[in-house]
Protein backbone atom coordinates (compact mmCIF):
# COMPACT_ATOMS: atom_id res chain seq x y z
CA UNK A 1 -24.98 29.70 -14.79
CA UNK A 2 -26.61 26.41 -13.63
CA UNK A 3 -26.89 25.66 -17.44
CA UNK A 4 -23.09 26.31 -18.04
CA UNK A 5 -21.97 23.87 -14.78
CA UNK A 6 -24.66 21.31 -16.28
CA UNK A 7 -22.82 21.36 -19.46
CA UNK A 8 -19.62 21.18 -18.27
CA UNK A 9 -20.29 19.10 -15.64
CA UNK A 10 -21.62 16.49 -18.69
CA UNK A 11 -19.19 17.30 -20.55
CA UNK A 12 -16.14 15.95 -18.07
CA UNK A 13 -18.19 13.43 -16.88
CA UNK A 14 -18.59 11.60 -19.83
CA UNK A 15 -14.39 12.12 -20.51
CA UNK A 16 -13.66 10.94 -17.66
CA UNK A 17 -15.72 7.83 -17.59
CA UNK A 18 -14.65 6.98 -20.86
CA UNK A 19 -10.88 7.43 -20.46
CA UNK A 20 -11.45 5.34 -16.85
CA UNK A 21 -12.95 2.97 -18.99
CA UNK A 22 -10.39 2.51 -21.52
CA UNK A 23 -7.30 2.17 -18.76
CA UNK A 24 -9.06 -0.23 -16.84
CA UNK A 25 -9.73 -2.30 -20.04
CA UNK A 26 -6.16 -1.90 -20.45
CA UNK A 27 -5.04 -3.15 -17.21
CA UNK A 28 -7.75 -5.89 -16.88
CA UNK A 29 -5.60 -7.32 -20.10
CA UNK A 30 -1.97 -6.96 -18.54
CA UNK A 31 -3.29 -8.46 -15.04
CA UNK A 32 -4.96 -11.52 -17.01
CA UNK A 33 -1.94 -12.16 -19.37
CA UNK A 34 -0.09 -12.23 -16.03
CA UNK A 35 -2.32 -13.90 -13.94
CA UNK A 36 -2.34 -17.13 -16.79
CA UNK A 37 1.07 -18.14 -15.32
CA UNK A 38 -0.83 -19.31 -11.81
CA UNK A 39 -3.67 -21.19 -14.08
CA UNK A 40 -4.09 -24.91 -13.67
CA UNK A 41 -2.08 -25.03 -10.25
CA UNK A 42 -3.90 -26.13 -7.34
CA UNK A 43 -7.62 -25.87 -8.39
CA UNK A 44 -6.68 -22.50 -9.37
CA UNK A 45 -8.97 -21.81 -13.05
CA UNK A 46 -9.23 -19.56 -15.81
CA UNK A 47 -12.99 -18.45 -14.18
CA UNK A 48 -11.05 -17.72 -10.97
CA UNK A 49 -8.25 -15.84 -12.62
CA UNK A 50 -11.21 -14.28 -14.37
CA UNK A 51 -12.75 -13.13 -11.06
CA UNK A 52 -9.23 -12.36 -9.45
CA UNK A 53 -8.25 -9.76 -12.44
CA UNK A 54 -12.22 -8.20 -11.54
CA UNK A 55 -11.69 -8.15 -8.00
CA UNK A 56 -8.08 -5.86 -8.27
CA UNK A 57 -9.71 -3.35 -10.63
CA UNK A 58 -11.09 -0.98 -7.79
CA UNK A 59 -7.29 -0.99 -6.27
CA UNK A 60 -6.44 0.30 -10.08
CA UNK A 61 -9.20 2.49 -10.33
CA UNK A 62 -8.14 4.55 -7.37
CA UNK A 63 -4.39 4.97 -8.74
CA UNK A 64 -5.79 6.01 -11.96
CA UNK A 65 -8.05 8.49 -10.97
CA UNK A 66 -6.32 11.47 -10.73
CA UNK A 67 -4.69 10.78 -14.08
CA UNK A 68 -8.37 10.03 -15.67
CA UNK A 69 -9.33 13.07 -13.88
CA UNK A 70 -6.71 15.28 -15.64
CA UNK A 71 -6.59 13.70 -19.17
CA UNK A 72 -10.88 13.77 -19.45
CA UNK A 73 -10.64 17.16 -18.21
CA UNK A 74 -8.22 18.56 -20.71
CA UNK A 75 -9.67 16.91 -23.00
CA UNK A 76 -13.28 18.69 -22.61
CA UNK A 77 -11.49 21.76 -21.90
CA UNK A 78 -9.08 21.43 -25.45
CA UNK A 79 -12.30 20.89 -27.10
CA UNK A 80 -14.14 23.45 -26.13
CA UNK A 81 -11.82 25.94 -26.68
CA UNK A 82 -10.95 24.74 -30.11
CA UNK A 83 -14.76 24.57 -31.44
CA UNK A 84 -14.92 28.49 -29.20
CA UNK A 85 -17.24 27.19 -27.54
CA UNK A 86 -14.99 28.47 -24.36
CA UNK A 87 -15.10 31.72 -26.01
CA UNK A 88 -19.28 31.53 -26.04
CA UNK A 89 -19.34 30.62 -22.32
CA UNK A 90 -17.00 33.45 -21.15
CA UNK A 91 -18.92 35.93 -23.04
CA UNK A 92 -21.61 34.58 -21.72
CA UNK A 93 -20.40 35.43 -18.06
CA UNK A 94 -18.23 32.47 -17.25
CA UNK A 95 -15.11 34.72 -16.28
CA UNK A 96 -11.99 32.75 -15.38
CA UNK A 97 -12.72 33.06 -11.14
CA UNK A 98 -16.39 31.22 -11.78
CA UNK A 99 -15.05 28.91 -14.18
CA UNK A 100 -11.96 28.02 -11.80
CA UNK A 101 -14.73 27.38 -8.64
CA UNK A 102 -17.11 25.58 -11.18
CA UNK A 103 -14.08 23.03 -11.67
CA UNK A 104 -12.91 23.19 -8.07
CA UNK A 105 -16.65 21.63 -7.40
CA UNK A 106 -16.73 19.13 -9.83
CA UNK A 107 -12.94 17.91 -8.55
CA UNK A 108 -14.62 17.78 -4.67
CA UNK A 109 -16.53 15.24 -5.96
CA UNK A 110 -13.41 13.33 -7.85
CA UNK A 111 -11.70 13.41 -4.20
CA UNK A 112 -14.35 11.71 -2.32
CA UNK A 113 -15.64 9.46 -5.02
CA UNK A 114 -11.30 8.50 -4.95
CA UNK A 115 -11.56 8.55 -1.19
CA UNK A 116 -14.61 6.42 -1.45
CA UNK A 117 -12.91 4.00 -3.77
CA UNK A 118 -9.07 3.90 -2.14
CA UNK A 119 -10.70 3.15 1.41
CA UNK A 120 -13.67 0.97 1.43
CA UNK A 121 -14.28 -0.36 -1.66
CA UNK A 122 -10.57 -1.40 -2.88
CA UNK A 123 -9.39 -2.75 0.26
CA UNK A 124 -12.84 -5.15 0.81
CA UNK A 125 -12.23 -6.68 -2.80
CA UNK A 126 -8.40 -6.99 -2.51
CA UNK A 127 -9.41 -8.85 0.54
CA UNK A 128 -12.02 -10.96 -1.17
CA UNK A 129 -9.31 -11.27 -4.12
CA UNK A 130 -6.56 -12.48 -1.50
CA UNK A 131 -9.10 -14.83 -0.11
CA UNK A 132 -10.21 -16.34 -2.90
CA UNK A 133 -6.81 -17.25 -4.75
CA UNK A 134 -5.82 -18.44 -1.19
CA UNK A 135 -8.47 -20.95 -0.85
CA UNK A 136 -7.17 -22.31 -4.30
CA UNK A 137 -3.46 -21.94 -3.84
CA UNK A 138 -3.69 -22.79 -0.53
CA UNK A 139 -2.23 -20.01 1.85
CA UNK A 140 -1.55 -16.01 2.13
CA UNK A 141 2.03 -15.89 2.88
CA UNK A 142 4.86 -13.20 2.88
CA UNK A 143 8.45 -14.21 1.73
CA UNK A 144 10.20 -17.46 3.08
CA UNK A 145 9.64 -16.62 6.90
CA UNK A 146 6.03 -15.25 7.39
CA UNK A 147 5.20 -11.92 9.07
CA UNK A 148 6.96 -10.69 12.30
CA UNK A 149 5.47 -8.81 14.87
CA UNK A 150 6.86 -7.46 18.33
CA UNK A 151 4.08 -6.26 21.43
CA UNK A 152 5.35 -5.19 24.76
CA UNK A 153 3.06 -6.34 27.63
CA UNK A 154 3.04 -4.95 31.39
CA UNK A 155 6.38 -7.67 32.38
CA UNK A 156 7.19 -9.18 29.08
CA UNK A 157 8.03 -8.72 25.80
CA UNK A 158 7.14 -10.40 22.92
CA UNK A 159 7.80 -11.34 19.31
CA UNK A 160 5.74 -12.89 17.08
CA UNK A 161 6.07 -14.88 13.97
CA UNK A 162 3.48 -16.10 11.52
CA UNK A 163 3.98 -18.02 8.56
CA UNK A 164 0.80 -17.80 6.77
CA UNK A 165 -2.38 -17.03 6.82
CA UNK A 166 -5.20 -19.44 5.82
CA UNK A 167 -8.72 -18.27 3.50
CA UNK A 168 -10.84 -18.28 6.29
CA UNK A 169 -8.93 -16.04 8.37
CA UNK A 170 -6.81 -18.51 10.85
CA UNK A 171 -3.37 -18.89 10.83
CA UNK A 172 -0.81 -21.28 10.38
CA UNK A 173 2.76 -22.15 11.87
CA UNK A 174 2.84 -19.70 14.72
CA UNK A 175 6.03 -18.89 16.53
CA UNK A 176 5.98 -16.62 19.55
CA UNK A 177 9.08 -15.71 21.60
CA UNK A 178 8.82 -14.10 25.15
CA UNK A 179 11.36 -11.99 26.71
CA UNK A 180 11.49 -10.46 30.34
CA UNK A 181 12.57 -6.78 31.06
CA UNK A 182 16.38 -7.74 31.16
CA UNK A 183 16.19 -9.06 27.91
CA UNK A 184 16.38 -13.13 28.57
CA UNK A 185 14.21 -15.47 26.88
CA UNK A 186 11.35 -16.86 29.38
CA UNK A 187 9.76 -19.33 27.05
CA UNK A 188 9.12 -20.50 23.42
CA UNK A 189 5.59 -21.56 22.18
CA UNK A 190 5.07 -22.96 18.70
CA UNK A 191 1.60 -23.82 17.07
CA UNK A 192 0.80 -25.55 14.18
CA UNK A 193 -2.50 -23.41 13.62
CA UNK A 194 -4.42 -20.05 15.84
CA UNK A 195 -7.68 -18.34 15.50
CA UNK A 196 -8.42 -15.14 16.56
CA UNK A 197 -10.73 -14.33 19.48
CA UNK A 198 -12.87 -11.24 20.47
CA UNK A 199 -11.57 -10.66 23.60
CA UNK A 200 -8.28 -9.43 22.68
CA UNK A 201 -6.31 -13.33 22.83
CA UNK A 202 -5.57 -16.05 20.20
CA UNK A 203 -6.40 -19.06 20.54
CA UNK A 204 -3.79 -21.57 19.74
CA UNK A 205 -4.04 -24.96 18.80
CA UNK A 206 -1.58 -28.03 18.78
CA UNK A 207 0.73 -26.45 20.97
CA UNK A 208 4.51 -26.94 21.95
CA UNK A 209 5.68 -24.88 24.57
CA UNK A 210 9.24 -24.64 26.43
CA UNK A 211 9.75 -22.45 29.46
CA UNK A 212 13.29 -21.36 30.42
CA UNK A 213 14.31 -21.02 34.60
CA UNK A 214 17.12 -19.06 34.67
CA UNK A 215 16.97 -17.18 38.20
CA UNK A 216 19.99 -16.73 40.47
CA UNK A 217 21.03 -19.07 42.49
CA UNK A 218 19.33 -21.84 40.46
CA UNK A 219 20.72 -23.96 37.70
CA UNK A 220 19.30 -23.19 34.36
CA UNK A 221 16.52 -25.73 32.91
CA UNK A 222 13.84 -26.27 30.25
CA UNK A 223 10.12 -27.27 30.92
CA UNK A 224 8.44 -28.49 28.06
CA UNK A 225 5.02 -29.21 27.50
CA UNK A 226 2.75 -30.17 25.36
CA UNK A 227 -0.85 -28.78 24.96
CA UNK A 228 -3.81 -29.51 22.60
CA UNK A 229 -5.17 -25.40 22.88
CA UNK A 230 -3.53 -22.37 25.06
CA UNK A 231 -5.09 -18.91 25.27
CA UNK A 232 -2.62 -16.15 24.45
CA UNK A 233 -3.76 -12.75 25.81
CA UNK A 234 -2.58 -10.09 23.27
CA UNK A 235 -3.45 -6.89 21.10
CA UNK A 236 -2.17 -7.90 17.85
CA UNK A 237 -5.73 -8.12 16.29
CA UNK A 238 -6.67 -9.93 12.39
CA UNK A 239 -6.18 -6.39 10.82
CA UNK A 240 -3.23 -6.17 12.66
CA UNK A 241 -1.52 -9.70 11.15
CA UNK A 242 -3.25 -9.05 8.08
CA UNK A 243 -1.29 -5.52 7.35
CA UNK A 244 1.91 -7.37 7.95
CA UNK A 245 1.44 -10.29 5.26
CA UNK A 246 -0.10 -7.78 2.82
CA UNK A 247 0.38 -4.74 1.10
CA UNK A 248 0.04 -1.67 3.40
CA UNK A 249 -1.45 0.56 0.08
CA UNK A 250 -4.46 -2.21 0.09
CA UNK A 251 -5.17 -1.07 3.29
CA UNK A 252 -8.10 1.14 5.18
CA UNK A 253 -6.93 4.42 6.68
CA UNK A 254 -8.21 3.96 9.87
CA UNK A 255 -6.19 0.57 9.91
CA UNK A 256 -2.93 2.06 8.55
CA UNK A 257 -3.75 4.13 11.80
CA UNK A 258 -4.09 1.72 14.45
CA UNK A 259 -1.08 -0.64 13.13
CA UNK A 260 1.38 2.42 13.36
CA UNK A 261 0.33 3.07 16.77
CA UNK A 262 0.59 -0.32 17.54
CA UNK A 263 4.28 -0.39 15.56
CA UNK A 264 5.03 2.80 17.51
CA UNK A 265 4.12 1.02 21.17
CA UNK A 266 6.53 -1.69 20.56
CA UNK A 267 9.24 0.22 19.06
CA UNK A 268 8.95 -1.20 15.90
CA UNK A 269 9.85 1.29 12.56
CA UNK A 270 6.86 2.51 11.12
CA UNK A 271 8.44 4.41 8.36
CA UNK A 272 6.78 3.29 5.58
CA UNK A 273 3.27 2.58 6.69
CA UNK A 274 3.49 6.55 7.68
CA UNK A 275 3.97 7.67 4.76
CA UNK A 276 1.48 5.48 3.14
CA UNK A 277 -0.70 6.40 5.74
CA UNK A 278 -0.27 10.30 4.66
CA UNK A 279 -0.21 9.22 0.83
CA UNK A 280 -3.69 7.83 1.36
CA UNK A 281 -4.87 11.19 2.93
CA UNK A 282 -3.19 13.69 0.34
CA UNK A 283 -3.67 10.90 -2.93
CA UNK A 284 -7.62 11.84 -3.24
CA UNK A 285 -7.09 15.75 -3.16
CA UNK A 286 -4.78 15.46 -6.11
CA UNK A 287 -7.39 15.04 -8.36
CA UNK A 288 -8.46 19.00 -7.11
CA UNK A 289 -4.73 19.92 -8.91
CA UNK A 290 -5.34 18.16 -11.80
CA UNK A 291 -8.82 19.60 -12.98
CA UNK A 292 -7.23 23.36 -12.05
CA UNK A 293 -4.15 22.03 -14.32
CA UNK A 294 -6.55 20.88 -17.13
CA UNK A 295 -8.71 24.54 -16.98
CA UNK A 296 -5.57 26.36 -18.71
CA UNK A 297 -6.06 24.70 -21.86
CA UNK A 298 -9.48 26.18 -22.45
CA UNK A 299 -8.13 29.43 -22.96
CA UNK A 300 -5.61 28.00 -25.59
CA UNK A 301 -5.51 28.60 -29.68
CA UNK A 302 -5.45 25.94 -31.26
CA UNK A 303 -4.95 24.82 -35.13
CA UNK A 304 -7.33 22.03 -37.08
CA UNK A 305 -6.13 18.86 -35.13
CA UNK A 306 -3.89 20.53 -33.30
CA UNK A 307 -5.71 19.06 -29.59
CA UNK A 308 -4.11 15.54 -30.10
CA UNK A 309 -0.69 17.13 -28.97
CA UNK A 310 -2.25 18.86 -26.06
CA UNK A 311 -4.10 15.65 -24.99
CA UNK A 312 -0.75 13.42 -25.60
CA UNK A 313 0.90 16.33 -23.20
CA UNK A 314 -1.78 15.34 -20.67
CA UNK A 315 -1.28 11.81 -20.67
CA UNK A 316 2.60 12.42 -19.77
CA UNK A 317 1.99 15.00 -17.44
CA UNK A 318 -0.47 12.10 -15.08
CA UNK A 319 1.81 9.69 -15.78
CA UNK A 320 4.89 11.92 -14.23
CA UNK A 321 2.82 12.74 -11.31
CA UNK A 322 2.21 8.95 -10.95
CA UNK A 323 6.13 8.23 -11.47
CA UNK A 324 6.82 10.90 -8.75
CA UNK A 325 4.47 10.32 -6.57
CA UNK A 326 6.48 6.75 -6.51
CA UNK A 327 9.65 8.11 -6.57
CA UNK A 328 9.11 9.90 -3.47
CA UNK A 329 8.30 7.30 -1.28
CA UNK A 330 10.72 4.84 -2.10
CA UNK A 331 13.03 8.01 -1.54
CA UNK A 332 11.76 9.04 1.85
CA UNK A 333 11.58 5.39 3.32
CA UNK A 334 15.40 5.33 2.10
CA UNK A 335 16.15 8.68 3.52
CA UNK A 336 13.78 8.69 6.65
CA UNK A 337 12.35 11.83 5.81
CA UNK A 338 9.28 13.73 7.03
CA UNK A 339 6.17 10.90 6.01
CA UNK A 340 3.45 13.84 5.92
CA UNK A 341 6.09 15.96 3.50
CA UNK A 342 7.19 13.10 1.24
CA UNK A 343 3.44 12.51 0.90
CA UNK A 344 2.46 16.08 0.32
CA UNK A 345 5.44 16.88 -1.79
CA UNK A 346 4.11 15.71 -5.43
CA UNK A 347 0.76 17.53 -4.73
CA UNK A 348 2.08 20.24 -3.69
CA UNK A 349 4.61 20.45 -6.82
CA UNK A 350 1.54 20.01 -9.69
CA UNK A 351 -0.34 22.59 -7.20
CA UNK A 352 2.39 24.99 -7.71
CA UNK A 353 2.80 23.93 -11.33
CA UNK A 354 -1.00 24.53 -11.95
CA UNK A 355 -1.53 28.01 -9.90
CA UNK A 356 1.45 29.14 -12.45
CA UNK A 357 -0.17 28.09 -15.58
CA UNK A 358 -3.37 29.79 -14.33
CA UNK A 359 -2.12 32.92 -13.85
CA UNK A 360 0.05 32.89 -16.96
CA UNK A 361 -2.59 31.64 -19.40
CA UNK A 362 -5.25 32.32 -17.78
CA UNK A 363 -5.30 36.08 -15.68
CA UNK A 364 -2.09 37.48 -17.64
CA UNK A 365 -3.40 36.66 -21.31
């Protein structure tokens, strides 16, 4: 048996790799094409745009795995069984159980190479990418007014606005509005740039700041001052600002984490970052439903050339789960539904779709 998994094992290696291969190739040429458009502005060069396009491919390389996974897998498995060599290796003891486990071991290894890939390696070179065509553009920014934050401190409450964030990890045009427990503005500080500290406080630079007296009995006044630093103790941390200027799908698990407790503190929605959050943790063991979709086909007939259709019917079945796996989340951030179920609800579809074409093809015939 240790022969038979080393075959096979070669065998959807290599398909895989080489079908990973090709999409990448193909999306390294759509994200260059589009990535021209930002060429000559700013500094910005064909050799960075170059390096940019590089940089992203990990973040495409995790939302293509499963669908590598499946097509190289049907593929082997369509081959084999239309050369018999399928037919060879089940008389040879590989009955449908051991062949179903064999698979099942190979596709542990898809889901943490794809856990591997989605949470260290494709958020540190998006990063590097954001960075870098920052430094030449000149800022990391989200729409027209920045990133907004809200944190609720022991007497106060606070909201927070950021306009952009600079390459080395500073930030520009800072806003923050504070708020006592009735509701009424205390003060206003604005700063034309920040840094943040390790001891849980920015440090703000070039600073305007207006305090408002209100109190009873007392007639309402401003106090403005002016200030070349001021210390602002809070918990919003880098990752923190960082999640709300970028993409939340670029980001770590463990920080999708953290910034939905920290969304959930303040009373701040926290919809969609949940079910990205759960999306992250079910996206990896997909690739376990496709390779037990893909073993059905080895115990197909097929005609002289016949495999092409079977391999075409691969390619749209990945490319569905993609679209759905989509579709659901825009859907459940629309319709507030259950994050962990919107998440779970594609997987759990092709799971039911592939335990049915098992026992059909597989047990029944």
């Amino acid at each position: 048996m240790k022969t038979i998994r080393r075959y096979l094992y070669g065998e959807v290696l290599s398909s895989v790799s080489f079908v990973t291969l090709g999409f990448l190739a193909l999306f390294f040429f759509f994200d260059l094409v589009d990535e021209l458009r930002w060429v000559n502005q700013g500094g910005y060069q064909i050799t960075q745009a170059l390096m940019y396009v590089a940089l992203a491919m990990p973040s495409h390389l995790y939302e293509l795995f499963p669908i590598t996974v499946l097509i190289g897998t049907i593929f082997v498995m369509a081959s084999l069984a239309q050369s018999s060599e399928f037919t060879i290796l089940r008389t040879s003891g590989l009955g449908p159980w051991m062949a179903l486990r064999t698979l099942l071991v190979l596709g542990l290894a898809f889901v943490v190479t794809t856990f591997a890939v989605g949470d260290y390696v494709a958020p540190a070179t998006e990063r590097v990418a954001q960075l870098m065509k920052a430094r030449y553009q000149g800022r990391l920014t989200t729409g027209q007014t920045g990133a907004w934050m809200k944190e609720k401190q022991d007497y106060s409450a606070y909201a927070v606005n950021i306009a952009r964030m600079t390459p080395d990890g500073g930030m520009q045009k800072i806003r923050i509005f504070e708020f006592d427990n009735q509701g009424r503005m205390v003060s206003m500080t604005n700063a034309e740039q920040g840094r943040f500290n390790q001891d849980e406080s920015w440090q703000l630079l070039q600073v305007h700041r207006s305090e408002f007296h209100n109190t009873d009995g007392e007639r309402a006044r401003v106090e403005p001052s002016n200030m070349a630093e001021y210390r602002w103790p809070t918990r919003i941390s880098a990752e923190m600002a960082s999640a709300a200027l970028l993409k939340p799908d670029r980001m770590r698990t463990i920080d999708l984490f953290q910034y939905i407790q920290h969304l959930d503190a303040n009373g701040q929605s926290a919809q969609s970052y949940e079910i990205e959050f759960w999306r992250k943790v079910f996206y990896p063991l997909s690739c376990l439903v496709m390779v037990v979709l893909a073993l059905p086909f080895a115990y197909l007939h097929f005609r002289s050339g016949g495999i092409a259709a079977y391999v075409f019917g691969g390619v749209m079945a990945g490319i569905s789960f993609f679209l759905l796996n989509n579709v659901f989340g825009y859907i459940g951030n629309l319709q507030n539904w259950t994050p962990w179920l919107v998440a779970a609800s594609p997987g759990m579809i092709y799971s039911l779709l592939s335990l049915a074409a098992f026992g059909w093809l597989v047990l029944r015939r």
